[in-house]
C-alpha atoms as a PDB file:
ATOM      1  CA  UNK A   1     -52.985-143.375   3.014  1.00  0.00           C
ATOM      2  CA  UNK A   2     -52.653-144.601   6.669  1.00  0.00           C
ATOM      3  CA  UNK A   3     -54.392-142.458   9.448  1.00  0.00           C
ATOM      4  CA  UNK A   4     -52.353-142.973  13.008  1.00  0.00           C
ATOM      5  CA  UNK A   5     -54.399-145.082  15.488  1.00  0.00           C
ATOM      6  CA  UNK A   6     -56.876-143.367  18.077  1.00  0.00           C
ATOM      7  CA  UNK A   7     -54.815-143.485  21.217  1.00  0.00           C
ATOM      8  CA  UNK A   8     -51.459-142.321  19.789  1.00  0.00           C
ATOM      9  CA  UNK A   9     -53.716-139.236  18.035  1.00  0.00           C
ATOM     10  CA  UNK A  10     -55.228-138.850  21.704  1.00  0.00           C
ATOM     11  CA  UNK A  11     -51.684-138.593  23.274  1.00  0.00           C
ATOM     12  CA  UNK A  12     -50.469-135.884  20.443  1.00  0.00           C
ATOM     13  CA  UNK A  13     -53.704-133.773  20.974  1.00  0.00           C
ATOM     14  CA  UNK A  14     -52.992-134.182  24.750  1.00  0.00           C
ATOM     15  CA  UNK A  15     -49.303-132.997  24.115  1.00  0.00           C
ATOM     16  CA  UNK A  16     -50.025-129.589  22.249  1.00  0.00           C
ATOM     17  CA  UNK A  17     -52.851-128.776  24.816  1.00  0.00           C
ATOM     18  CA  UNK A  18     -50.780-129.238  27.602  1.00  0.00           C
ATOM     19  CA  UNK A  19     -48.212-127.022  25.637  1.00  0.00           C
ATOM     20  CA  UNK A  20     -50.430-124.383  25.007  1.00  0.00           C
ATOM     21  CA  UNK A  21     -51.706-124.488  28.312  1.00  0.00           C
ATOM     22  CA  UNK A  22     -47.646-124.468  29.947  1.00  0.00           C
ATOM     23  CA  UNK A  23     -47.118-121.352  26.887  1.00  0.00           C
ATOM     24  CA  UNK A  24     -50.269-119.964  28.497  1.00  0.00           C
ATOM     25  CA  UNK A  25     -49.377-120.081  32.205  1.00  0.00           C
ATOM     26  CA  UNK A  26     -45.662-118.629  31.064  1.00  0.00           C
ATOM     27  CA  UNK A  27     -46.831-116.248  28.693  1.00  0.00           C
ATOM     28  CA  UNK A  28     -50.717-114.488  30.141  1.00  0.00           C
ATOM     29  CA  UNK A  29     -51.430-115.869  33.893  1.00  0.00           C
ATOM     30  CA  UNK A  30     -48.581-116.140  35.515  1.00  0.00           C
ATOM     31  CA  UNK A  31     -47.502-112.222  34.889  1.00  0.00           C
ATOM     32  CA  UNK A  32     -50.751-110.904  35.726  1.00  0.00           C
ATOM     33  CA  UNK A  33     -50.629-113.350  39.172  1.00  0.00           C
ATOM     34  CA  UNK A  34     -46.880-111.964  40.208  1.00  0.00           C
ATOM     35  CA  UNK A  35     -48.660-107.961  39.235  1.00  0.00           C
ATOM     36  CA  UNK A  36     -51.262-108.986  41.378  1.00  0.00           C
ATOM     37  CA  UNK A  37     -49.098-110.690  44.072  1.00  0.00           C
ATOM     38  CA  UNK A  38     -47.055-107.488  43.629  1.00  0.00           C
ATOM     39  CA  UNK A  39     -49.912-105.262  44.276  1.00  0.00           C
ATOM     40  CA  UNK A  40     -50.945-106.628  47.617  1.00  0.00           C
ATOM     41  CA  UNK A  41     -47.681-107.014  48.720  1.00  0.00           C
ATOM     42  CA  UNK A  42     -47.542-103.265  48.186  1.00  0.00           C
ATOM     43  CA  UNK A  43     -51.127-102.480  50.098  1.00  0.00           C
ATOM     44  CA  UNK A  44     -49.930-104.729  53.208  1.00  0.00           C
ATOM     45  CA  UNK A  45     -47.033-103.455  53.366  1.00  0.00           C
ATOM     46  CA  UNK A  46     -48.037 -99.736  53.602  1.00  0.00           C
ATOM     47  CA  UNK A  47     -50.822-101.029  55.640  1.00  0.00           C
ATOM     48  CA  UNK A  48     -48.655-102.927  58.189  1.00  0.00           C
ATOM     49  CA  UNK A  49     -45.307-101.349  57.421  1.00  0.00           C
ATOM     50  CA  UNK A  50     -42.166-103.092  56.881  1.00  0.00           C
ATOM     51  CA  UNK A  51     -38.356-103.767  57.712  1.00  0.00           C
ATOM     52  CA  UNK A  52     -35.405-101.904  56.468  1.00  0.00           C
ATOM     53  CA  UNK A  53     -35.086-104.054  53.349  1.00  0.00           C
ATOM     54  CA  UNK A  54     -31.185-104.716  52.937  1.00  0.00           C
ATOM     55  CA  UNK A  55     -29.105-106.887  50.604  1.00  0.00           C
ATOM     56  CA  UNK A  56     -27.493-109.982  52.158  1.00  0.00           C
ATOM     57  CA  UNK A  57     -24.203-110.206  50.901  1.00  0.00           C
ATOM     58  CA  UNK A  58     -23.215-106.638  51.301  1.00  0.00           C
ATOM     59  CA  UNK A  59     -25.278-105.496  54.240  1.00  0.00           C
ATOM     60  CA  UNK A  60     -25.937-102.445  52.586  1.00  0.00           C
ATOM     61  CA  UNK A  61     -29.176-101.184  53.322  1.00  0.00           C
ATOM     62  CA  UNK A  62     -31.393-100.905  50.058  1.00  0.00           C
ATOM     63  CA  UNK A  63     -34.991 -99.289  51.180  1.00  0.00           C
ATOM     64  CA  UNK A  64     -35.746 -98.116  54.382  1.00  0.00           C
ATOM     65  CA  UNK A  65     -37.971 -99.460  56.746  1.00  0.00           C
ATOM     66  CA  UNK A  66     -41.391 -97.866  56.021  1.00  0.00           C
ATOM     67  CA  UNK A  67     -43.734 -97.733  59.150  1.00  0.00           C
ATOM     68  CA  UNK A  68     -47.307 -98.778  58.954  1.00  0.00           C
ATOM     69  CA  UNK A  69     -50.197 -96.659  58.339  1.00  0.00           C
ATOM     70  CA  UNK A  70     -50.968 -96.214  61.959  1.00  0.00           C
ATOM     71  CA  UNK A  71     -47.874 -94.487  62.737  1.00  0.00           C
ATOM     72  CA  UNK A  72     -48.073 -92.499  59.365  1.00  0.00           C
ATOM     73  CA  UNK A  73     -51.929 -91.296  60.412  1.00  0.00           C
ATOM     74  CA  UNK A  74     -49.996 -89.690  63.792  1.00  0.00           C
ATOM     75  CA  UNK A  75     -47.494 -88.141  62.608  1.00  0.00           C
ATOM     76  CA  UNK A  76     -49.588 -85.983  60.071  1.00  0.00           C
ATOM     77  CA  UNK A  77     -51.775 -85.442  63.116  1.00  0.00           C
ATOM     78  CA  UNK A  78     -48.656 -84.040  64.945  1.00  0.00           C
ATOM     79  CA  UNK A  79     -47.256 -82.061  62.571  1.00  0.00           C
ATOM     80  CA  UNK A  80     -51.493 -81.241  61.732  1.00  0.00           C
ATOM     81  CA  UNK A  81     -51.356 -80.005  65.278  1.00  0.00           C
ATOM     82  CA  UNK A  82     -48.402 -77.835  64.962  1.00  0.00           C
ATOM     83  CA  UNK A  83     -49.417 -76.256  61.720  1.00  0.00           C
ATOM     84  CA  UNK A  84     -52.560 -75.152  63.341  1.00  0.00           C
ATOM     85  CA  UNK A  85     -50.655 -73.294  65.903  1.00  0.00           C
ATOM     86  CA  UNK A  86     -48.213 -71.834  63.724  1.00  0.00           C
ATOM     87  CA  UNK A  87     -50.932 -70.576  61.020  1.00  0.00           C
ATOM     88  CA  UNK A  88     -52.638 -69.152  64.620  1.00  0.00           C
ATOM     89  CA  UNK A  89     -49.338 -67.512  65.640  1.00  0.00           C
ATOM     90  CA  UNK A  90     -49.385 -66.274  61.999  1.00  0.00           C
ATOM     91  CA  UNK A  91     -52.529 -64.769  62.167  1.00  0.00           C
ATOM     92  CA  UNK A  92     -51.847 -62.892  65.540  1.00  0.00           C
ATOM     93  CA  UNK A  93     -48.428 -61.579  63.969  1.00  0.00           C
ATOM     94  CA  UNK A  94     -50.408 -59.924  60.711  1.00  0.00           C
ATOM     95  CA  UNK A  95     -52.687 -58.522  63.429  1.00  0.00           C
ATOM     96  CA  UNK A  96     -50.289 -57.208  65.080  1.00  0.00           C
ATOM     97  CA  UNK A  97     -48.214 -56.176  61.274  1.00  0.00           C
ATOM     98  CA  UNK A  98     -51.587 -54.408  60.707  1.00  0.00           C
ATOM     99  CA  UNK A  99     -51.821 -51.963  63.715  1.00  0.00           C
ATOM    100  CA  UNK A 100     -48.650 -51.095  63.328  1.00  0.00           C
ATOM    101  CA  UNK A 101     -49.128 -50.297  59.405  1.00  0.00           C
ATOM    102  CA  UNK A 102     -52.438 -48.319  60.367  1.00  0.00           C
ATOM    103  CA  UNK A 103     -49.979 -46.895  63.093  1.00  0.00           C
ATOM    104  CA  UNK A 104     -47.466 -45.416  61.002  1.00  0.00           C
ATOM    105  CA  UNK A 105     -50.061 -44.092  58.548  1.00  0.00           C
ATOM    106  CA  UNK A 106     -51.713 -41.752  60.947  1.00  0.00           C
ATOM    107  CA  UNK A 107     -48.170 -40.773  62.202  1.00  0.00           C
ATOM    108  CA  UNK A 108     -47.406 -39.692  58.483  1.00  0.00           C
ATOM    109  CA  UNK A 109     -49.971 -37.941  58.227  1.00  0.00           C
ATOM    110  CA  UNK A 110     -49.381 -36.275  61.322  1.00  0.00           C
ATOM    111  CA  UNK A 111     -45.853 -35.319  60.456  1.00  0.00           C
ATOM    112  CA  UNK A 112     -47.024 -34.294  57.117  1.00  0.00           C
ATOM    113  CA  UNK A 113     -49.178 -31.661  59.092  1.00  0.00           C
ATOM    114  CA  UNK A 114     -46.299 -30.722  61.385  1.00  0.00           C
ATOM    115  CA  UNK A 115     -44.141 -30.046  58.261  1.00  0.00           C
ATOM    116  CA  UNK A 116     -46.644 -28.053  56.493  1.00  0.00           C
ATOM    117  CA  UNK A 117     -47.364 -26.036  60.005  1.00  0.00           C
ATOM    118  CA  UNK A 118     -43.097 -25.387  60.468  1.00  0.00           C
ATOM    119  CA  UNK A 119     -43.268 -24.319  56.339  1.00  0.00           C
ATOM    120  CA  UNK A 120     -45.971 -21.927  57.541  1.00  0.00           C
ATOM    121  CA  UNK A 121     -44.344 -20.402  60.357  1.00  0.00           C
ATOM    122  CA  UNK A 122     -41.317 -20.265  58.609  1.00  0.00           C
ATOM    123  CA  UNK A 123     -42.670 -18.157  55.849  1.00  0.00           C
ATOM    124  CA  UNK A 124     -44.477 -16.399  58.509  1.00  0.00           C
ATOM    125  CA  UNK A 125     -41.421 -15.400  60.302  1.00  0.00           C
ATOM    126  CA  UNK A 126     -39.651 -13.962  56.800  1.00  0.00           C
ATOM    127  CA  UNK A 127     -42.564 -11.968  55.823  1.00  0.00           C
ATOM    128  CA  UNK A 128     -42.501 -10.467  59.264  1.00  0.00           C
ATOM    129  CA  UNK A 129     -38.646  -9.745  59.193  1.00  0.00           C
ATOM    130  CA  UNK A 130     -39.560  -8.592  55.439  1.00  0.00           C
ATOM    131  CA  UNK A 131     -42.093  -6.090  56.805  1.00  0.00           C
ATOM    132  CA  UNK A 132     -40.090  -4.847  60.104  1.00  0.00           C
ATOM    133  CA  UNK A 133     -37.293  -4.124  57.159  1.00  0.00           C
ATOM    134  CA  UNK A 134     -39.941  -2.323  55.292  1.00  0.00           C
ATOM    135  CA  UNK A 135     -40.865  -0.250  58.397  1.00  0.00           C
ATOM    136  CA  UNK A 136     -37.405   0.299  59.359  1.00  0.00           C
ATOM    137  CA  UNK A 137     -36.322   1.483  55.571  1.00  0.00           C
ATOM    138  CA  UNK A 138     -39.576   3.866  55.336  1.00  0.00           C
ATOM    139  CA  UNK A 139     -38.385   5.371  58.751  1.00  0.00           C
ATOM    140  CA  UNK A 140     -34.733   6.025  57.374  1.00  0.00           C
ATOM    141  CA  UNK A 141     -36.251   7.215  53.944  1.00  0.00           C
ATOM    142  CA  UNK A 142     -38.594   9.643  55.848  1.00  0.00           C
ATOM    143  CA  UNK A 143     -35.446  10.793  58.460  1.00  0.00           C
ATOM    144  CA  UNK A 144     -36.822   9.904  60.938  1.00  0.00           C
ATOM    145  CA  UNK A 145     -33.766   7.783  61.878  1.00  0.00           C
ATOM    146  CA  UNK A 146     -30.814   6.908  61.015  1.00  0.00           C
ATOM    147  CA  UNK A 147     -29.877   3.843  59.590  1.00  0.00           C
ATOM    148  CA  UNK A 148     -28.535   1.444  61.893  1.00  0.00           C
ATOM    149  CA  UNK A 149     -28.268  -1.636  59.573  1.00  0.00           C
ATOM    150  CA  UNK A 150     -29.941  -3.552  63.052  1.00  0.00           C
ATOM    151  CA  UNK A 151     -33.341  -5.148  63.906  1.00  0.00           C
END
């Protein structure tokens, strides 16, 4: 049997470890460098902000420009800022919503004893007429009067 001389055996050994090392770069490091690459991409460019991103040929505008975190942080301070006054505003307004309930309670209750006082006077006032009837009837029965078929 005849064994292949030292260098050529070098030169093949060379070859499949560069070719697993190319299959390696294709296949492991060179995805996890472009996720990576990807990733702080990403962080700068919500960090810095960036342009309107828009595609050359048809000038059609694909992502909008995203502003950096500066001018995020003062917008939600604005809008921070106007929440606070309209949850204040809020507040004064269920105050207010409040009295008014407390308000209409008391005047419910006053009408309630308004109604029953009417009720009583109006009862009052028929067993009045009732007895003045009474009187009038016991005169007539007695003849005393006449009856005149008036009060």
């Amino acid at each position: 049997m005849h064994l292949p001389d030292p260098d050529r055996l070098a030169a093949i050994y060379t070859a499949c470890g560069l070719l697993a090392l190319w299959v390696g770069w294709i296949k492991l490091a060179r995805p996890k460098l472009r996720r990576a690459r990807n990733r702080v991409s990403g962080a700068i460019d919500a960090l810095m902000g960036r342009e309107a991103i828009s595609d050359p040929v048809s000038g059609k505008e694909l992502a909008p420009a995203l502003p950096g975190i500066g001018q995020r942080m003062a917008t939600v301070e604005d809008t921070l800022a106007k929440l606070t006054e309209v949850v204040s505003e809020q507040a004064k307004l269920n105050g207010r919503v409040d009295r008014i309930e407390d308000q209409v309670g008391r005047n419910t209750e006053n009408l309630a004893v308004i109604m029953a006082a009417t009720a009583e006077r109006i009862v009052t006032k028929a067993e009045a007429a009732e007895m003045w009837r009474a009187i009038a009837d016991k005169d007539v029965v007695d003849g005393a009067t006449e009856p005149s078929g008036e009060l």
